[in-house]
Protein backbone atom coordinates (compact mmCIF):
# COMPACT_ATOMS: atom_id res chain seq x y z
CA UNK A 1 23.62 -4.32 18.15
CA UNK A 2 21.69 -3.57 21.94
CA UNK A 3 22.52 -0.14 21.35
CA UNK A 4 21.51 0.08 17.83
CA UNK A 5 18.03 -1.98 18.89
CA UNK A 6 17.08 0.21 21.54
CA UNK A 7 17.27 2.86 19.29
CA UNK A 8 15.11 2.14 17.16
CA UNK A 9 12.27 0.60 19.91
CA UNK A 10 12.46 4.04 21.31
CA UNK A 11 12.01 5.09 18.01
CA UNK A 12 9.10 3.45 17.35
CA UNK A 13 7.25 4.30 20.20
CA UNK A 14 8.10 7.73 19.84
CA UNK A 15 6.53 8.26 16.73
CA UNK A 16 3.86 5.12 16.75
CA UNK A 17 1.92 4.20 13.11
CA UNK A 18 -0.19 5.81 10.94
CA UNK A 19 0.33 8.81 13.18
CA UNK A 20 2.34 11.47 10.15
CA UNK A 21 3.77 14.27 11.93
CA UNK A 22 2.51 16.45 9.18
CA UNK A 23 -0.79 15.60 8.35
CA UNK A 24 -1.88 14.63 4.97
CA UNK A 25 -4.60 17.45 3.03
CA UNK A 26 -7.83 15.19 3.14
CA UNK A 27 -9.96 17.60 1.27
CA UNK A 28 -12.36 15.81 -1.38
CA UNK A 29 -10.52 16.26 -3.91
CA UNK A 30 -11.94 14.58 -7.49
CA UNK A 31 -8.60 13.88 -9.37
CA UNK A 32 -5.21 12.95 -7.85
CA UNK A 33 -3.08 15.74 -6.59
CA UNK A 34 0.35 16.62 -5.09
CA UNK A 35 0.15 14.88 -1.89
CA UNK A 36 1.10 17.38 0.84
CA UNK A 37 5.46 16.57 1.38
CA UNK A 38 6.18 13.93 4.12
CA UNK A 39 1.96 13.74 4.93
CA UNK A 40 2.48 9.46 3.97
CA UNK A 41 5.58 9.24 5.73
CA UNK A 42 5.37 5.05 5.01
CA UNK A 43 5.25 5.06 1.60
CA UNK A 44 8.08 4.05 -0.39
CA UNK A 45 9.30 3.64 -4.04
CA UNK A 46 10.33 0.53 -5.48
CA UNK A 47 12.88 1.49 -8.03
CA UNK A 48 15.25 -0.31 -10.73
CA UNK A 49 18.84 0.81 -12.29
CA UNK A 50 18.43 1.68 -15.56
CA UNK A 51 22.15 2.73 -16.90
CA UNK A 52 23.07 4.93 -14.35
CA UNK A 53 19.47 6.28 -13.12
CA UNK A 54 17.32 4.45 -11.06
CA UNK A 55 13.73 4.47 -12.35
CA UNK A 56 10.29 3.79 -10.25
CA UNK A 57 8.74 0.81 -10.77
CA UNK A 58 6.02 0.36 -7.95
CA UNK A 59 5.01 1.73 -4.61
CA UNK A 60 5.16 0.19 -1.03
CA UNK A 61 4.13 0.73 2.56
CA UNK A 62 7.15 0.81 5.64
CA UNK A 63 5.59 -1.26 7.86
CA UNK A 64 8.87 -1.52 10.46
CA UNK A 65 11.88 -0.39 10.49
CA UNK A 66 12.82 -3.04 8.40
CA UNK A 67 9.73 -4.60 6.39
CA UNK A 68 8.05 -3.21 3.41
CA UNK A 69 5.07 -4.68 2.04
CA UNK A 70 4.29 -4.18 -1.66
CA UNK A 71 1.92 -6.05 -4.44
CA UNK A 72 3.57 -10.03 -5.26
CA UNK A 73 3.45 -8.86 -8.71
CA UNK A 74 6.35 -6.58 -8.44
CA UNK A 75 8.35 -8.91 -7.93
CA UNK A 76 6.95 -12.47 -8.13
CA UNK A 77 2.79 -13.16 -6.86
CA UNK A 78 -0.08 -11.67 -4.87
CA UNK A 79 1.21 -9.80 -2.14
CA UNK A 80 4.72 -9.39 -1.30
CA UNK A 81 7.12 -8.89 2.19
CA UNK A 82 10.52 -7.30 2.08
CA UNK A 83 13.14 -7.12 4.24
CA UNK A 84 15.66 -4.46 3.81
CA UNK A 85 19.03 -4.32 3.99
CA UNK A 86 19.77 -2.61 6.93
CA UNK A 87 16.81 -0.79 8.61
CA UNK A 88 15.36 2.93 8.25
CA UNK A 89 16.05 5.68 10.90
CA UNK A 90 11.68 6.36 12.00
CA UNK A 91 11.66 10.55 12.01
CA UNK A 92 8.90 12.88 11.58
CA UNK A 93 9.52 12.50 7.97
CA UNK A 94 9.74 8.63 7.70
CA UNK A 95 7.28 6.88 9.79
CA UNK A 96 5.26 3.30 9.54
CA UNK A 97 1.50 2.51 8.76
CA UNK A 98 -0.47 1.00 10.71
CA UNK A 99 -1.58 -3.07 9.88
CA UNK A 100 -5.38 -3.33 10.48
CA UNK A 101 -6.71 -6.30 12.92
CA UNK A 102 -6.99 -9.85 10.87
CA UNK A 103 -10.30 -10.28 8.06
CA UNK A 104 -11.21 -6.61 9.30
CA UNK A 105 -13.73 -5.21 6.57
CA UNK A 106 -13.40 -1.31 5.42
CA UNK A 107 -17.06 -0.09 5.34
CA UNK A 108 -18.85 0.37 1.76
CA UNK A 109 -18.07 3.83 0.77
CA UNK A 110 -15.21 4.71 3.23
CA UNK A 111 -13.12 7.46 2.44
CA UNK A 112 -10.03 6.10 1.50
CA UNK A 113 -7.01 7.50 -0.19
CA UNK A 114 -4.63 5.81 -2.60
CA UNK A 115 -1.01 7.44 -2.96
CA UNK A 116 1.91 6.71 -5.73
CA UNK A 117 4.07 7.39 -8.48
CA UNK A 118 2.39 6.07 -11.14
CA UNK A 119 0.33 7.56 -14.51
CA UNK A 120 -1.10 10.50 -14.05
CA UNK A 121 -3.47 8.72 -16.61
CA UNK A 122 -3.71 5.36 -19.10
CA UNK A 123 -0.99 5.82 -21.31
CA UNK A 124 0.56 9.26 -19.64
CA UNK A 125 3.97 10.20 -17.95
CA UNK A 126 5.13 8.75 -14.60
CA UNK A 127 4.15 11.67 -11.51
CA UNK A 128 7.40 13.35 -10.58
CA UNK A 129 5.73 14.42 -7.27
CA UNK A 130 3.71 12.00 -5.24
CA UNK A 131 0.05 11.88 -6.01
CA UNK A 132 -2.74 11.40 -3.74
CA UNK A 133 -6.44 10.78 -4.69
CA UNK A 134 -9.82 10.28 -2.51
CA UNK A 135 -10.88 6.63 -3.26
CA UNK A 136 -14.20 5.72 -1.76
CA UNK A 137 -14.20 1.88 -0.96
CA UNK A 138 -17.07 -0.59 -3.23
CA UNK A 139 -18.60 -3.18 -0.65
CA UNK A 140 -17.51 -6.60 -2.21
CA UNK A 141 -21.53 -7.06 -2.81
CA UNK A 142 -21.42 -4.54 -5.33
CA UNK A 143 -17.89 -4.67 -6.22
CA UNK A 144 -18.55 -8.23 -7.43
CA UNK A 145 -21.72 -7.61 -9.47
CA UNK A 146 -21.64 -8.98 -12.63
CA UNK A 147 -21.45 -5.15 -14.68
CA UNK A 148 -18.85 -4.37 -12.33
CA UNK A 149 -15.74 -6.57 -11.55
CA UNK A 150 -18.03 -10.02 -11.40
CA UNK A 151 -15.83 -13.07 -10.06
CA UNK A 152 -12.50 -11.89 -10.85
CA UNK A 153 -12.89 -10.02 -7.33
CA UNK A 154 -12.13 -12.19 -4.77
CA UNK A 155 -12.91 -12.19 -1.11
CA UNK A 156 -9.13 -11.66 -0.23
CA UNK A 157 -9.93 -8.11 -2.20
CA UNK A 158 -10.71 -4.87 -1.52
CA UNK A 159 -12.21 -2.22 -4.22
CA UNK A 160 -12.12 1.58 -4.34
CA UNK A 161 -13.05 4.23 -6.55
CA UNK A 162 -14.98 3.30 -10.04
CA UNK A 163 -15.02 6.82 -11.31
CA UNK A 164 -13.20 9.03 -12.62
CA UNK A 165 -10.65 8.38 -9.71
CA UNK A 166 -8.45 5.45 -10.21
CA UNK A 167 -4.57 4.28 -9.48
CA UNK A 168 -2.69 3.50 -12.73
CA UNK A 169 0.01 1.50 -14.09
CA UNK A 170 3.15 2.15 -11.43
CA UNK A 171 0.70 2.44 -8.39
CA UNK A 172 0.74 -0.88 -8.22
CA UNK A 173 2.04 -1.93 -4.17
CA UNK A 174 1.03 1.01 -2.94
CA UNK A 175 -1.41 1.41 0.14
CA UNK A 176 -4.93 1.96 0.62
CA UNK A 177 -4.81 4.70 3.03
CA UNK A 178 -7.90 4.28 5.34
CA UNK A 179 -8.64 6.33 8.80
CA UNK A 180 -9.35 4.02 11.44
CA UNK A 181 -11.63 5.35 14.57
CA UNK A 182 -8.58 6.13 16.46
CA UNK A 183 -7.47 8.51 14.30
CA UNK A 184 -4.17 6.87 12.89
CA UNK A 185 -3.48 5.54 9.31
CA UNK A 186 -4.43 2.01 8.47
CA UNK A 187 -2.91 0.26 4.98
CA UNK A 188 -6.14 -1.81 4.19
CA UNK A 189 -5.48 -2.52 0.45
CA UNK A 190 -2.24 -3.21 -1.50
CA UNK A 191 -2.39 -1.77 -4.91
CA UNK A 192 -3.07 -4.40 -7.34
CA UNK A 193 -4.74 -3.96 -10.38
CA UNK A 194 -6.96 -1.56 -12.84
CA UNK A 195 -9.26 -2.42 -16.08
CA UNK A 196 -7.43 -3.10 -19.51
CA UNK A 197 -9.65 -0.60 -21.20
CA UNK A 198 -8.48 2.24 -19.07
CA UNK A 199 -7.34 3.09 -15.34
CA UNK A 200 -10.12 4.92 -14.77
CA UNK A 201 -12.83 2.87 -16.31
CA UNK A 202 -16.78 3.32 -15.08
CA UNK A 203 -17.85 0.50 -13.10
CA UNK A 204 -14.45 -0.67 -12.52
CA UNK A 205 -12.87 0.37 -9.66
CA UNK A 206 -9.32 0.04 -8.85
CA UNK A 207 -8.81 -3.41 -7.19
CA UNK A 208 -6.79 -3.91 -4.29
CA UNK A 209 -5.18 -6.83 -1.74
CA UNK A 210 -7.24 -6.70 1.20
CA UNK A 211 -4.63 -6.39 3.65
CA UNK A 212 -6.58 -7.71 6.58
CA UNK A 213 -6.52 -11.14 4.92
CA UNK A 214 -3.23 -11.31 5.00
CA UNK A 215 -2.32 -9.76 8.19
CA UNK A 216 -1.18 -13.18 10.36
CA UNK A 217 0.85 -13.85 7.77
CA UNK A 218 3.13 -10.37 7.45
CA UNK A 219 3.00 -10.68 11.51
CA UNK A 220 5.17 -14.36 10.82
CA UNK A 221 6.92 -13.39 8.09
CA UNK A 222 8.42 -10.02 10.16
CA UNK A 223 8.87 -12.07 13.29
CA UNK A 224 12.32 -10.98 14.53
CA UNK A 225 13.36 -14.73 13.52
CA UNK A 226 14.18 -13.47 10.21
CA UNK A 227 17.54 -12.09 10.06
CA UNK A 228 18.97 -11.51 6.61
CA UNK A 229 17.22 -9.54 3.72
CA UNK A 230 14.97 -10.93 1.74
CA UNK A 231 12.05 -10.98 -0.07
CA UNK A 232 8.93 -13.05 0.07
CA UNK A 233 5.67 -13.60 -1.39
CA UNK A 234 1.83 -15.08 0.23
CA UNK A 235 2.54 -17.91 -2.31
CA UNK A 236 6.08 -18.19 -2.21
CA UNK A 237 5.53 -18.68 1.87
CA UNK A 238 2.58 -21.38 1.05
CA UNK A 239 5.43 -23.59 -0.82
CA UNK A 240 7.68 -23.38 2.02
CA UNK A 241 4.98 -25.10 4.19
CA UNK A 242 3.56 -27.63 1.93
């Protein structure tokens, strides 16, 4: 167990987070595209088995060799820890993301990029090749207007998009890609939910779990403390403690 430890420390300071060895095309692009292979080295595919094919479900960030976060909804509330089985080998082709610092705020009109699986439009086929699409973050100010998303957007929220550039149904706990100042990757949303009327809806931008809110939290529920795999939601952990 030493041995297999070390290996994986040296691992991860070897290749560091939201650092891809092969560096995501972050041309501004309107619709979502083919992301660029291995550019989002930490995101992941939450899959089912279906007879004897497994079939995607929702997206997720690799946060440690270890932990994935993903959207509570995927498998029980808001926002949602997992611990795998046994943990990933970090290469150039599968590396973490980066956790921004705790109640951090993305900037109104950031340029953010959402990545997944899901429908290449409301109502259309699953993507067989990752998609990536330039989401500019909504301020919460504006976000929360009452023509746009009004008081359903919460504080603990982040918004993006609100165009003709949206995540759809099977993006859901994916990550908000966001370039910090230092030049790495930060996850600052977990995909969470789009309008009923459409994904791509005017005025109602894709809505997302504003990571930084939670960040304390995924820093206790990773703690090396926990040793066998599980899963674990932001609400689940608030019934533990009450």
């Amino acid at each position: 167990m030493m041995k297999l430890g070390l290996v994986l420390l040296f691992a991860a300071y070897a290749y560091g987070c939201g650092n891809p060895t092969y560096e995501p095309s972050v041309s501004r692009v309107v619709n979502g595209v083919d992301a660029r292979p291995y550019s989002w080295p930490w995101q992941i595919s939450l899959q089912y088995l279906s007879g004897s094919t497994y079939r995607h479900t929702c997206g997720g960030t690799l946060l440690t060799p270890e932990w994935v976060m993903t959207a509570g909804h995927c498998i029980g509330n808001d926002i949602a820890m997992i611990k795998l089985a046994s943990p990933v080998d970090l290469n150039d082709k599968v590396q973490p993301s980066c956790l921004p610092e705790s109640e951090q705020i993305v900037p109104h009109n950031d340029p953010c990029y959402i990545t997944g699986w899901g429908r290449l439009y409301s109502g259309g086929p699953i993507a067989s090749k990752l998609q990536q699409a330039l989401l500019p973050v909504v301020g919460h100010s504006i976000c929360s207007r009452s023509d746009w998303w009004g008081s359903t957007v919460k504080t603990t929220m982040v918004c993006a998009g609100g165009d003709i550039r949206s995540g759809c149904h099977g993006d859901s706990g994916g990550p908000l890609n966001c370039r910090g100042g230092d030049g790495r990757w930060y996850v600052q949303g977990v995909t969470s939910f789009v309008s009923s009327r459409g994904c791509n809806t005017l005025l109602k931008p894709t809505v997302f779990t504003r990571t930084s809110s939670f960040t304390k939290w995924i820093s206790d529920v990773s703690s090396p403390q926990r040793k066998k795999a599980t899963s674990t939601s932001f609400q689940d952990n608030l019934s533990a403690q009450s």
